[in-house]
Protein backbone atom coordinates (compact mmCIF):
# COMPACT_ATOMS: atom_id res chain seq x y z
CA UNK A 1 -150.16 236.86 131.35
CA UNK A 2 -152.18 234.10 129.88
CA UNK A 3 -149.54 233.21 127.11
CA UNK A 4 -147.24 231.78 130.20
CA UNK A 5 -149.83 229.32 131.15
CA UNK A 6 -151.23 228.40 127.59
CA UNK A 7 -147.61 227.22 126.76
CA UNK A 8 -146.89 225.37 129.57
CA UNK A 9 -150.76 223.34 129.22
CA UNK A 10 -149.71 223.09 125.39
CA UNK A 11 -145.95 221.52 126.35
CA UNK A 12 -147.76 219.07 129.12
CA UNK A 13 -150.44 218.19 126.88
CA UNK A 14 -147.79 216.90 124.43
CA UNK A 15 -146.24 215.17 127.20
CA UNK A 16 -142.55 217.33 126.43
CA UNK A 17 -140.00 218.56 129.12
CA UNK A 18 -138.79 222.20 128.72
CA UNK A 19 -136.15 220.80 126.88
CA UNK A 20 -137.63 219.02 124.09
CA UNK A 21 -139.81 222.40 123.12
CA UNK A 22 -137.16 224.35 123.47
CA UNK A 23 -135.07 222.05 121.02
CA UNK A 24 -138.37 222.49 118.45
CA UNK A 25 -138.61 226.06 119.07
CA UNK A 26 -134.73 226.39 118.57
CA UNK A 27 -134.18 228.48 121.92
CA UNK A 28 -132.61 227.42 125.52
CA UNK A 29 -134.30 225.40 127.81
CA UNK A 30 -133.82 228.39 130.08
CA UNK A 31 -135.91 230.20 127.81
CA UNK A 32 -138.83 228.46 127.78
CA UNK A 33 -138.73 228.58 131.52
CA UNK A 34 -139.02 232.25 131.70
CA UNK A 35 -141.47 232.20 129.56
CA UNK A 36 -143.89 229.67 131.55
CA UNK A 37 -143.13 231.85 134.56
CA UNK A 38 -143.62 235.29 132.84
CA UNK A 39 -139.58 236.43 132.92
CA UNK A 40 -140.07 236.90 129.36
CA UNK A 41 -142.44 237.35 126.51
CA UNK A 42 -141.65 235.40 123.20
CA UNK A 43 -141.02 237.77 120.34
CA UNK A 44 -142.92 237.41 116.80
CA UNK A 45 -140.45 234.56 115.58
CA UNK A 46 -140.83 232.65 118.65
CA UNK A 47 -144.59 233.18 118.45
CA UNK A 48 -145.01 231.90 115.21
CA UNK A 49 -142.46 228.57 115.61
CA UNK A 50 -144.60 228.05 119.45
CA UNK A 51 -147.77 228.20 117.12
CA UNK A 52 -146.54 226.05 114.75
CA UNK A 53 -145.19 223.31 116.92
CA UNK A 54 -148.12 223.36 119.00
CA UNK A 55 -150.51 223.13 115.71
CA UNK A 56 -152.74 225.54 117.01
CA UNK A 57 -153.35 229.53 115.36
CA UNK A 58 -151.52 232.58 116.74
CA UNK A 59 -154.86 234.17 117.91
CA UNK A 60 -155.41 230.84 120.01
CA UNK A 61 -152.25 231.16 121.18
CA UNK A 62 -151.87 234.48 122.27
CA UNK A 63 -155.76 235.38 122.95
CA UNK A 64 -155.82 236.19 126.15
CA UNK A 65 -153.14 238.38 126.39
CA UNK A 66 -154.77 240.39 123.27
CA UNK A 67 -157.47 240.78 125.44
CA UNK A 68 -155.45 241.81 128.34
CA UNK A 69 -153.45 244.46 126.55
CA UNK A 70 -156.53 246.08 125.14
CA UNK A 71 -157.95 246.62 128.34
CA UNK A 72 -155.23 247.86 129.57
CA UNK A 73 -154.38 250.34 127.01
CA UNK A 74 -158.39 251.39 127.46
CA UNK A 75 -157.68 251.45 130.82
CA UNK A 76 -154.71 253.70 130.34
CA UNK A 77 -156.45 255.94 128.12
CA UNK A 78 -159.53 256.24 129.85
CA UNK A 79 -157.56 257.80 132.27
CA UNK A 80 -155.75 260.26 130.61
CA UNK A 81 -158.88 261.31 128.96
CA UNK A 82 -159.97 262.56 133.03
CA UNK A 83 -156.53 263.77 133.37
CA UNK A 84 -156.43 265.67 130.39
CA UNK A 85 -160.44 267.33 131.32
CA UNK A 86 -159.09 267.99 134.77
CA UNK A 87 -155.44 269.85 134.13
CA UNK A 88 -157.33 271.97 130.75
CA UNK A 89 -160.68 273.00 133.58
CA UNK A 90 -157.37 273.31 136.24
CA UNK A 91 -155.91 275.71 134.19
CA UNK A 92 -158.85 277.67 133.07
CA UNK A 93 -160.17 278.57 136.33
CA UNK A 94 -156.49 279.37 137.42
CA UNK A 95 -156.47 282.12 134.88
CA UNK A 96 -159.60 283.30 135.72
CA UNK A 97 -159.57 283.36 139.71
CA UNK A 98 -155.62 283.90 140.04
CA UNK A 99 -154.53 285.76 136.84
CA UNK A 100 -157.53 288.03 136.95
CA UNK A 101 -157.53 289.41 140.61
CA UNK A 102 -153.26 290.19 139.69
CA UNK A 103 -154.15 291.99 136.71
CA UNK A 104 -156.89 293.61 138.69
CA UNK A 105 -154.46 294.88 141.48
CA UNK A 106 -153.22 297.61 139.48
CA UNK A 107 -149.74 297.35 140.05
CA UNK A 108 -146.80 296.54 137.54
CA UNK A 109 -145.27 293.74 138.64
CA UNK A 110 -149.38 291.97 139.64
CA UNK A 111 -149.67 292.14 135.83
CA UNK A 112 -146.07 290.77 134.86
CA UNK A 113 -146.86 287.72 136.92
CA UNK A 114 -150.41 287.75 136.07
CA UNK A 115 -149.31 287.96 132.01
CA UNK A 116 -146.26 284.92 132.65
CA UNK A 117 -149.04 282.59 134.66
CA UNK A 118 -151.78 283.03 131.97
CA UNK A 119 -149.17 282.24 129.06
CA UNK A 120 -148.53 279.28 131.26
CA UNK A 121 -151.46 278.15 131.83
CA UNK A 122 -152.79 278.60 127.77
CA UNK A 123 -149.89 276.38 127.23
CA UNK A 124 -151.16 273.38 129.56
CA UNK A 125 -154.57 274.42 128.64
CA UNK A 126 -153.82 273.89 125.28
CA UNK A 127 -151.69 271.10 125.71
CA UNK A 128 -154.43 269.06 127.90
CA UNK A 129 -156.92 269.71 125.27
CA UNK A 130 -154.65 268.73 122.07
CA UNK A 131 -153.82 265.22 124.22
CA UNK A 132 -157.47 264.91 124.97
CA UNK A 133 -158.23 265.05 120.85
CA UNK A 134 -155.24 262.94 119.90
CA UNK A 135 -156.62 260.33 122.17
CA UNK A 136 -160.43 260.40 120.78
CA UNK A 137 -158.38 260.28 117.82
CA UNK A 138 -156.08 257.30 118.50
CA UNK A 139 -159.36 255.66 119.54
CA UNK A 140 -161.50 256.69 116.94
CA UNK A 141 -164.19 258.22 119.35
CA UNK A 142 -166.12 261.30 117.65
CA UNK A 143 -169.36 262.06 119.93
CA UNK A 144 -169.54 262.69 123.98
CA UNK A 145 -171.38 259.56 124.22
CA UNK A 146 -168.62 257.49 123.17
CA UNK A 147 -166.63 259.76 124.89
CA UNK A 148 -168.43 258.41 128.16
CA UNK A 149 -168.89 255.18 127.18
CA UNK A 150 -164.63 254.86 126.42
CA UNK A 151 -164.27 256.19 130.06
CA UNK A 152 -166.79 253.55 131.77
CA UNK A 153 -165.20 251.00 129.83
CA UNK A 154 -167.94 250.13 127.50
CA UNK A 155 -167.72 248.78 123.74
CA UNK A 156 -168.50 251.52 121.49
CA UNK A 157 -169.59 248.31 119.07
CA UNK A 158 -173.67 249.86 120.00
CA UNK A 159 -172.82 253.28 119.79
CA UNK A 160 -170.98 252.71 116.10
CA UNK A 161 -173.79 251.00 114.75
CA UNK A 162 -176.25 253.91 115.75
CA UNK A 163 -173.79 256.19 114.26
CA UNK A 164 -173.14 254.30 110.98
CA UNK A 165 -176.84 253.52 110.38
CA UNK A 166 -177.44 257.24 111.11
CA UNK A 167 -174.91 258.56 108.35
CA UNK A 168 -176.26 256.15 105.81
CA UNK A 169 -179.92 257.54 106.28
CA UNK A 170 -177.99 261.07 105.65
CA UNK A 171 -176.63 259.79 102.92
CA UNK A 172 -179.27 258.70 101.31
CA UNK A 173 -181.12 261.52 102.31
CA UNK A 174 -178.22 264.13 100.79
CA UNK A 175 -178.26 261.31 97.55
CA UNK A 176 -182.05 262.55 96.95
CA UNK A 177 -181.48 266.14 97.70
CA UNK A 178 -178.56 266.45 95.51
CA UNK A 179 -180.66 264.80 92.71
CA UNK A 180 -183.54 266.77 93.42
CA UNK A 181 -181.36 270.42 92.72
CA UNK A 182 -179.92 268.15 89.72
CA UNK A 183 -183.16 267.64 88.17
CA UNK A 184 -183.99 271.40 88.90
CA UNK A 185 -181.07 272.61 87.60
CA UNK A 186 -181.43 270.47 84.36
CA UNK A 187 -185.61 271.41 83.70
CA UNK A 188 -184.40 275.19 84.52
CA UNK A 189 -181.73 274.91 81.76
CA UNK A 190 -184.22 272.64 79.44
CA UNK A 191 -186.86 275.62 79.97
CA UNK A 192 -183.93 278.34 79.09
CA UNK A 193 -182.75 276.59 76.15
CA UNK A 194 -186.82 276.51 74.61
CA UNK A 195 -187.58 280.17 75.97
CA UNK A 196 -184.21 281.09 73.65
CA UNK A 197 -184.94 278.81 70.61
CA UNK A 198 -188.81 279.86 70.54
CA UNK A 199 -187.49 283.72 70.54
């Protein structure tokens, strides 16, 4: 982790042993030494005193790791997103190349099995394709192209702005329709109201 190595250039930069920061950060000397060599990871409280004491901002501080947890969680996700296609396409050509040929056979117990393996595999069907949505969810992605892009690792930062400059011209667009059938509606009643007041 970067934090390790950003404290331990902060605390030789001020020219401190582990002991003096860990007397300003109130903690054990031991403490600070698992955190230089990655033991340990210094919880909010401890982040915010090390920011402090060093004079420098909690995103400075902790930057790189930020960045190293995202990616990683993308990372994770990304794969779970290939998981989750392959186990849900898994499952649906199981139940149609093994629960169709035991239905097929004719005979009673072909069909019990073939009935308990397609429940089965409906269930991880299902299952693989709820995950799959609760990640595009989790990760706000709405379109196969950021789909893709999520897997290869790309920002989606592109692909947003396309997308948000795209709704605003619909927008817009369903602004002037919606006052076009406004202005319809209201010459249509106008016309009405005359056609009853000259009869």
């Amino acid at each position: 982790m970067e934090l390790s190595k950003e404290i331990k250039r902060l605390r030789t930069e001020m020219g401190w042993s582990q002991e003096v920061l860990a007397e300003k950060a109130y903690v054990s000397r031991q403490t600070v030494s698992n955190w230089e060599t990655e033991k340990s990871y210094p919880d909010i409280h401890s982040l915010l005193l090390l920011s402090d004491v060093f004079g420098v901002t909690l995103d400075e501080l902790v930057k790189g790791d930020v960045e190293i947890m995202k990616e990683v969680i993308r990372n994770n996700d990304a794969g779970n997103v290939k998981k989750c296609q392959w186990t849900g396409l898994g499952c649906m050509m199981g139940m149609i190349f093994v629960v169709t040929p035991l239905f097929e056979s004719g005979s009673e117990v072909g069909r019990i099995v073939g009935c308990l393996l397609a429940g089965a595999m409906a269930v991880g069907a299902f299952m693989s394709f709820r995950k799959l949505e609760q990640i595009k969810q989790d990760n706000d992605i709405q379109t196969k192209r950021e789909l893709i892009a999520f897997m290869n690792g790309e920002t989606l930062d592109k692909i947003e702005t396309e997308r948000e400059q795209k709704n605003r011209i619909s927008n817009r667009r369903m602004t002037i329709k919606a006052a076009m059938i406004s202005g319809f509606t209201l010459l249509f009643a106008l016309g009405y109201a005359v056609l009853e007041i000259i009869k």
